[in-house]
N, C-alpha and C. Protein backbone atom coordinates (compact mmCIF):
# COMPACT_ATOMS: atom_id res chain seq x y z
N UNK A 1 7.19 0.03 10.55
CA UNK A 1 7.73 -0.01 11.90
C UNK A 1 6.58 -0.01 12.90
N UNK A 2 6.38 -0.65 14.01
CA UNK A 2 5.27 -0.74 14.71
C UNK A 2 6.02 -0.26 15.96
N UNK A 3 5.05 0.86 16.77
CA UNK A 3 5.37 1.52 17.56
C UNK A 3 4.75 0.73 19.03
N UNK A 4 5.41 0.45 19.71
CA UNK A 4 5.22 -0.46 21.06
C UNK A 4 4.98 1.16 22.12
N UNK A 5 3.62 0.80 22.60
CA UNK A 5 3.28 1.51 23.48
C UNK A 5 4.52 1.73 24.83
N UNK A 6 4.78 2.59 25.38
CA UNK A 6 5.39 3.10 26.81
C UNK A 6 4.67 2.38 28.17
N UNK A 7 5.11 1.39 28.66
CA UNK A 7 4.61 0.62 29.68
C UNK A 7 4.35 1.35 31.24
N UNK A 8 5.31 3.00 30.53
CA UNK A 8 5.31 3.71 31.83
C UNK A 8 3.94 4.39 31.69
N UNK A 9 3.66 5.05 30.77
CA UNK A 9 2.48 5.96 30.67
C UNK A 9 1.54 5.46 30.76
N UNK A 10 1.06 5.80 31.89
CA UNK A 10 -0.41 5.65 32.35
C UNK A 10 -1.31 6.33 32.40
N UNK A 11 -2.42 6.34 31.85
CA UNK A 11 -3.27 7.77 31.16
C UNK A 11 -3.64 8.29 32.79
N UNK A 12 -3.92 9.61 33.04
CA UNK A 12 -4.01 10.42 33.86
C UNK A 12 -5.60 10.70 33.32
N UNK A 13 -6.09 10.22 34.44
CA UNK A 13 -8.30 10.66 34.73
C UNK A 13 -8.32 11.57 35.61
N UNK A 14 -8.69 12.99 35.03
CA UNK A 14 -9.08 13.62 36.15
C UNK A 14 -10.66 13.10 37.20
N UNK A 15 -9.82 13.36 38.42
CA UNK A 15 -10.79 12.62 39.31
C UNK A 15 -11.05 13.88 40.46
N UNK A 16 -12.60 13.23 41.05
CA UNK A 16 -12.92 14.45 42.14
C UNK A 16 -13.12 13.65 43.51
N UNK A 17 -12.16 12.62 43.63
CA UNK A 17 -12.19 12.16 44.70
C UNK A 17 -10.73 12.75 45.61
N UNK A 18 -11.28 12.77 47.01
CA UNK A 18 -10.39 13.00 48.05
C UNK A 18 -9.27 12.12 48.15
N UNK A 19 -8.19 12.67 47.62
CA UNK A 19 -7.01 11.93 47.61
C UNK A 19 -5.91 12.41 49.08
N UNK A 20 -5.85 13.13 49.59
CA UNK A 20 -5.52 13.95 50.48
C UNK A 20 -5.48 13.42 51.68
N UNK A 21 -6.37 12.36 52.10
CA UNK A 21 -6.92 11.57 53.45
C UNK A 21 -6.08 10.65 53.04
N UNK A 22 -5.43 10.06 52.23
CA UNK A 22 -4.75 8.55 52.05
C UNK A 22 -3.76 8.79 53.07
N UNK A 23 -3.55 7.60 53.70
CA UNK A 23 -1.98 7.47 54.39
C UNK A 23 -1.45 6.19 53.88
N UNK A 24 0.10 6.25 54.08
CA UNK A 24 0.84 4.88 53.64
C UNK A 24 0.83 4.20 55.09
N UNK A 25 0.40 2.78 54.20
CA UNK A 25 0.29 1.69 54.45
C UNK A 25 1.24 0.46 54.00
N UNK A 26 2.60 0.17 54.31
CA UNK A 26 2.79 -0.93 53.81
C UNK A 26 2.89 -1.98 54.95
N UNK A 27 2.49 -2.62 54.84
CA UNK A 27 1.90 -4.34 55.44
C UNK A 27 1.15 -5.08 54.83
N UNK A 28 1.73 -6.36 54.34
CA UNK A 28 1.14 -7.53 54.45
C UNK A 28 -0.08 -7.56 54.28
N UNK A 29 -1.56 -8.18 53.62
CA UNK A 29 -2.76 -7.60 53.96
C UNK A 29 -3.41 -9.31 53.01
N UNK A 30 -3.70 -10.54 54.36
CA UNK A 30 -4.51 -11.54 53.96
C UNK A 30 -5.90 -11.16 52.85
N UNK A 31 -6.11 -11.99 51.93
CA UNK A 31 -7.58 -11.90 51.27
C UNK A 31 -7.80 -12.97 50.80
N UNK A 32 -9.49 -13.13 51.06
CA UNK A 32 -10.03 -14.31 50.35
C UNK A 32 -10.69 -13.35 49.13
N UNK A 33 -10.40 -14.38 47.53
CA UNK A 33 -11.22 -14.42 46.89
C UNK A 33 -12.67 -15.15 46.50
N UNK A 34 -13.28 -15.05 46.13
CA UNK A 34 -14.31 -16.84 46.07
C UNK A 34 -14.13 -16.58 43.78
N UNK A 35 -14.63 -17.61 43.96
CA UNK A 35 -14.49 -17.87 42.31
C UNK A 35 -15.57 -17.41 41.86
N UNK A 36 -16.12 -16.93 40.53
CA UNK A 36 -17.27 -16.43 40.10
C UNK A 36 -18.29 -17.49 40.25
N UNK A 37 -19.87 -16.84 40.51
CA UNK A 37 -20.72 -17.56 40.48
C UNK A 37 -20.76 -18.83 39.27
N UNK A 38 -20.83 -18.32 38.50
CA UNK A 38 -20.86 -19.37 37.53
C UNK A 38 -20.13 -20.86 37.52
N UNK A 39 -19.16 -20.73 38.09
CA UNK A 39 -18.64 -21.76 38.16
C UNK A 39 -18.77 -22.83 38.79
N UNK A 40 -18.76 -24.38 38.63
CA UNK A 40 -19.76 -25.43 39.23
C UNK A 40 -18.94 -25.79 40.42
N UNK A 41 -18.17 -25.49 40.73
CA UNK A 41 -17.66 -25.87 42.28
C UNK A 41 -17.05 -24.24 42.62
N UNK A 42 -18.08 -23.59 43.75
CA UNK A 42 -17.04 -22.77 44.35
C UNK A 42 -15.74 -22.94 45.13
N UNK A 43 -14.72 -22.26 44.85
CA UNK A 43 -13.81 -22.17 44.96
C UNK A 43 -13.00 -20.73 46.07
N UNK A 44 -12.53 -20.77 46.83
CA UNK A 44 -11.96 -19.52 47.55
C UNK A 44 -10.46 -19.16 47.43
N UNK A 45 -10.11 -18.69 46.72
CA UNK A 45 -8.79 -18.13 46.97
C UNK A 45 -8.28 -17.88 47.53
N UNK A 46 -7.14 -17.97 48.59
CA UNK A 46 -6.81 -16.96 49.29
C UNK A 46 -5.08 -16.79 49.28
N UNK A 47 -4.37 -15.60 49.60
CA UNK A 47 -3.02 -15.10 49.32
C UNK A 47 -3.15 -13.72 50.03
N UNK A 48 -1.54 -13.17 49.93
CA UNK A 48 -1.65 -11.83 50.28
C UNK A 48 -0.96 -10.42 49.36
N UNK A 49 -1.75 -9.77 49.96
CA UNK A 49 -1.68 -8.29 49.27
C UNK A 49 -0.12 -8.00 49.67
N UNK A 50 0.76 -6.69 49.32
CA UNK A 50 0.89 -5.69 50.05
C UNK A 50 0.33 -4.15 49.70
N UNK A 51 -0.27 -3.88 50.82
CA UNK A 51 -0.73 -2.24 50.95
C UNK A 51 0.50 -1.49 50.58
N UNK A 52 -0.46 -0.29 49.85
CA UNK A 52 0.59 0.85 49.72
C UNK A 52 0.03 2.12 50.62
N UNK A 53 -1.59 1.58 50.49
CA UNK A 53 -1.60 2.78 51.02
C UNK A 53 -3.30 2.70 51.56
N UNK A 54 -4.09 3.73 52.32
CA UNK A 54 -5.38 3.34 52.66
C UNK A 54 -6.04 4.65 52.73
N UNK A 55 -7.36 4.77 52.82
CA UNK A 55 -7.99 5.88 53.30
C UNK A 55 -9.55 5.18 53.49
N UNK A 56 -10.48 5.70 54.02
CA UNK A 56 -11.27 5.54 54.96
C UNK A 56 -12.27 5.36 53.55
N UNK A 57 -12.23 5.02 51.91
CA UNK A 57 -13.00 4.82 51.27
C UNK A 57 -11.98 3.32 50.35
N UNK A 58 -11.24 3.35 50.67
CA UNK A 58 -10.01 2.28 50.16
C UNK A 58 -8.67 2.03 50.08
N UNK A 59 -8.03 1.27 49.52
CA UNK A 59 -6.79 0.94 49.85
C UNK A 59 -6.14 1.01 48.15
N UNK A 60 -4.67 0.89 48.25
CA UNK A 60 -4.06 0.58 47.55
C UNK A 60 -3.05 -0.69 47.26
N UNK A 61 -3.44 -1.24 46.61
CA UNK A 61 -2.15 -2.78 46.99
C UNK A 61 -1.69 -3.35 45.92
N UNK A 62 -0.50 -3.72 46.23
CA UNK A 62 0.11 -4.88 45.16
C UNK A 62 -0.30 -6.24 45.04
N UNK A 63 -0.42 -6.66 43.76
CA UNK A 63 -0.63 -8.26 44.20
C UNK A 63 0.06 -8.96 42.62
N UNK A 64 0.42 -10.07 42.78
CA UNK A 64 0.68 -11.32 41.91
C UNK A 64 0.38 -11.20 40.61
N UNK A 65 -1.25 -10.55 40.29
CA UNK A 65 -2.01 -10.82 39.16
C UNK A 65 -2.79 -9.95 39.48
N UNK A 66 -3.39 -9.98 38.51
CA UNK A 66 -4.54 -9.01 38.26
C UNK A 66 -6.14 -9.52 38.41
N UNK A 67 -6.75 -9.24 39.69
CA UNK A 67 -7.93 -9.42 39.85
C UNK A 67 -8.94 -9.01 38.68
N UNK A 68 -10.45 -9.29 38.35
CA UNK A 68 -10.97 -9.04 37.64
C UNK A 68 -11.68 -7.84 38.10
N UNK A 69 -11.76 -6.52 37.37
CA UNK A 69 -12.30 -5.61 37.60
C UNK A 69 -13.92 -5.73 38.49
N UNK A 70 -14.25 -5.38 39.61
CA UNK A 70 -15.87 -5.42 40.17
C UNK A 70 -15.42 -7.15 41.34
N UNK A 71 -13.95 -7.77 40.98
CA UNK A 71 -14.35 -8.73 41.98
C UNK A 71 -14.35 -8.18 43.51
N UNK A 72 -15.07 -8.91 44.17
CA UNK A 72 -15.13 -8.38 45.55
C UNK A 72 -14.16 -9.89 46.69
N UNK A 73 -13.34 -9.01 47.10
CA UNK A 73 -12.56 -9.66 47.70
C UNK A 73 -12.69 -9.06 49.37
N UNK A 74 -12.23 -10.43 50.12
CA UNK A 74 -12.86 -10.07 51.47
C UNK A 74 -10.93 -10.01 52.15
N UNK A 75 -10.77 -8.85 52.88
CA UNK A 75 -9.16 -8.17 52.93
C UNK A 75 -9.36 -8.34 54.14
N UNK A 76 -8.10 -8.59 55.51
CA UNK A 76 -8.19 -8.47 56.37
C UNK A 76 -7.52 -7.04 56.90
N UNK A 77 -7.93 -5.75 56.98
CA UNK A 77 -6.89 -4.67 57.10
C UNK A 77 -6.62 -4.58 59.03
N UNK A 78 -5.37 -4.16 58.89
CA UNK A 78 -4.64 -4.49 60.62
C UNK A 78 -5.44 -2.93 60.98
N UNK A 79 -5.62 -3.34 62.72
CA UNK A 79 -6.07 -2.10 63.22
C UNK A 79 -5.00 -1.36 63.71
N UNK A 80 -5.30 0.07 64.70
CA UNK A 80 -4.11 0.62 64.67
C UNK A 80 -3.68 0.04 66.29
N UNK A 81 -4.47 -0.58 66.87
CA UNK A 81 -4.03 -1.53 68.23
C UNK A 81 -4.06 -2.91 67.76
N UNK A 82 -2.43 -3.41 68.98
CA UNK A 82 -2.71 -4.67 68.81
C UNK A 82 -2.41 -5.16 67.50
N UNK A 83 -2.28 -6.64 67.24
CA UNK A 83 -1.87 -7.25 65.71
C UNK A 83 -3.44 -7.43 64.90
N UNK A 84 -4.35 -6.91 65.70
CA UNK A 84 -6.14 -7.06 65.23
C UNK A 84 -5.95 -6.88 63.65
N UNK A 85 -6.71 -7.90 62.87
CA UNK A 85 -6.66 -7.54 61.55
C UNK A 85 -8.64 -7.55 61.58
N UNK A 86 -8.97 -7.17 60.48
CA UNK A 86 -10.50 -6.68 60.39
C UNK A 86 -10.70 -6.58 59.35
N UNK A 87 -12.00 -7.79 58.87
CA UNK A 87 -12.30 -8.38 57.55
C UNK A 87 -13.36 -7.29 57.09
N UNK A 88 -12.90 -6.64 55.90
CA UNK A 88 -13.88 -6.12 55.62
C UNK A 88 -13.98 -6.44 53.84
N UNK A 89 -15.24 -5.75 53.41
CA UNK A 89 -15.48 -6.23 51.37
C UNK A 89 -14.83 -5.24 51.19
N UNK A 90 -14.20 -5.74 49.96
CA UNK A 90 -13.73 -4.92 48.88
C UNK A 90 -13.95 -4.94 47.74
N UNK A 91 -14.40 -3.79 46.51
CA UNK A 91 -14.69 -4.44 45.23
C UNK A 91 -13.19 -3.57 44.58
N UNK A 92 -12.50 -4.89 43.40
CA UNK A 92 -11.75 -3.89 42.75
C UNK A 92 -12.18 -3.15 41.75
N UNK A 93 -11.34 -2.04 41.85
CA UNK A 93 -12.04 -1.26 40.44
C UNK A 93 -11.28 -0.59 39.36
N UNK A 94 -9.81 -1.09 39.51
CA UNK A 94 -8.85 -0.87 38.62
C UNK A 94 -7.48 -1.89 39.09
N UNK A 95 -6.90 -2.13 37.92
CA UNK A 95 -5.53 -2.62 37.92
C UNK A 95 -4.65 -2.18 36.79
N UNK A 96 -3.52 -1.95 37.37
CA UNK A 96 -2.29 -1.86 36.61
C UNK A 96 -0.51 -2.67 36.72
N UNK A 97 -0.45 -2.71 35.47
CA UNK A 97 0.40 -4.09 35.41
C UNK A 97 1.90 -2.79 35.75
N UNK A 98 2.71 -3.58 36.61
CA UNK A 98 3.94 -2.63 36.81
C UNK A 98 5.09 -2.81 35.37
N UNK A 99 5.43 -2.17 34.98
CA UNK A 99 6.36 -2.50 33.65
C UNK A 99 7.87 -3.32 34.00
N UNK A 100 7.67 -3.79 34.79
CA UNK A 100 8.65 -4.56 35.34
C UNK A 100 8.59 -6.05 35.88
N UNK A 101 9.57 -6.96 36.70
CA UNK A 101 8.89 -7.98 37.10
C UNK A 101 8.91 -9.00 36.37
N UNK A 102 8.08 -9.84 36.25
CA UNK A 102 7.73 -11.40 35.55
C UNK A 102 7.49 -10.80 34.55
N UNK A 103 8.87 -11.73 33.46
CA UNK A 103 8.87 -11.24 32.02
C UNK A 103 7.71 -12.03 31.33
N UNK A 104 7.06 -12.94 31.82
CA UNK A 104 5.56 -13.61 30.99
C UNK A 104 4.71 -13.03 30.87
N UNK A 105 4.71 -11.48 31.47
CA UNK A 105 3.22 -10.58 31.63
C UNK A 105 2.59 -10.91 32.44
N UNK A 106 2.96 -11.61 33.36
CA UNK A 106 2.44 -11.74 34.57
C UNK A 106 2.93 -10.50 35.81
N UNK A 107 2.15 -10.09 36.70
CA UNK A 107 2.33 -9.46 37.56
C UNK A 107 3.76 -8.57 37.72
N UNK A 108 4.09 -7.63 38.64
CA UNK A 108 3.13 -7.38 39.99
C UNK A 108 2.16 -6.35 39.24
N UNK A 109 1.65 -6.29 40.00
CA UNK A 109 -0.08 -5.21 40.17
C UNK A 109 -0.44 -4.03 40.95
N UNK A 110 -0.44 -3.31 40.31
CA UNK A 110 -1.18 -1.97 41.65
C UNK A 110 -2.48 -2.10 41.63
N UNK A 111 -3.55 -2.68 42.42
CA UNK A 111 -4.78 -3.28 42.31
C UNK A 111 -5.77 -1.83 43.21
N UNK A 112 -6.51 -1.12 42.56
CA UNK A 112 -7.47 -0.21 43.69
C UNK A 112 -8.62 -0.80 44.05
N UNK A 113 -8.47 -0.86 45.19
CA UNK A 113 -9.81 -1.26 46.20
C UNK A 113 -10.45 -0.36 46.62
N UNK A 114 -12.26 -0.42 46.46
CA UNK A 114 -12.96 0.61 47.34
C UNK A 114 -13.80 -0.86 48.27
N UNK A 115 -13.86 0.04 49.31
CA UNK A 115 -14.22 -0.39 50.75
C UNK A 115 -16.03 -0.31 50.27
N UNK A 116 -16.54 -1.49 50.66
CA UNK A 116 -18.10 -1.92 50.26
C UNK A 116 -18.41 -1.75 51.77
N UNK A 117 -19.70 -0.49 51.84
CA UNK A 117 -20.14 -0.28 53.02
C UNK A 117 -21.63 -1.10 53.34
């Protein structure tokens, strides 16, 4: 009998980062990707996020697919005046596939972004 892993359980890392400062965020959130160096024609991606959530070292967002861990994607996050959105880097540094959704194993994504200072 082969035992199929729980799509819910997601291993728990204890972490010593400030989680406490996050606020929710849901909106919409433009990004360009560019394609890896390597590749003989660069290429830019672009689509949108939605935020779940932000804090003053990164964001939280959904997306389509799963970025490649370390890509750096350029996010437009909205200010708190005005419809101002404000391009800043992002590298990802985790993804997780939601157990739901597109039965091909495709997406959605909880994608973590830290903010490249």
């Amino acid at each position: 009998m082969t035992v199929v892993p729980n799509e819910w359980e997601w291993p728990i890392v204890e972490s010593h980062q400030k989680h406490s400062e996050r606020v929710a965020l849901l909106r919409p959130i433009p990004y360009e990707m560019t394609a890896p160096v390597g590749e003989p024609v660069p290429v830019i991606r672009q689509g949108k996020a939605l935020s779940v959530n932000i804090s003053s070292g990164g964001m939280l967002v959904l997306m389509d697919h799963a970025p490649p861990v370390e890509q750096v994607l350029k996010v437009y996050v909205p200010t708190p005046i005005t419809p101002a959105e404000v391009p800043t880097l992002a590298e990802v540094r985790w993804t997780r596939r939601l157990p739901f959704g597109k039965v091909n194993g495709n997406g959605p994504y909880f994608v973590g972004l830290k903010f490249m200072f």
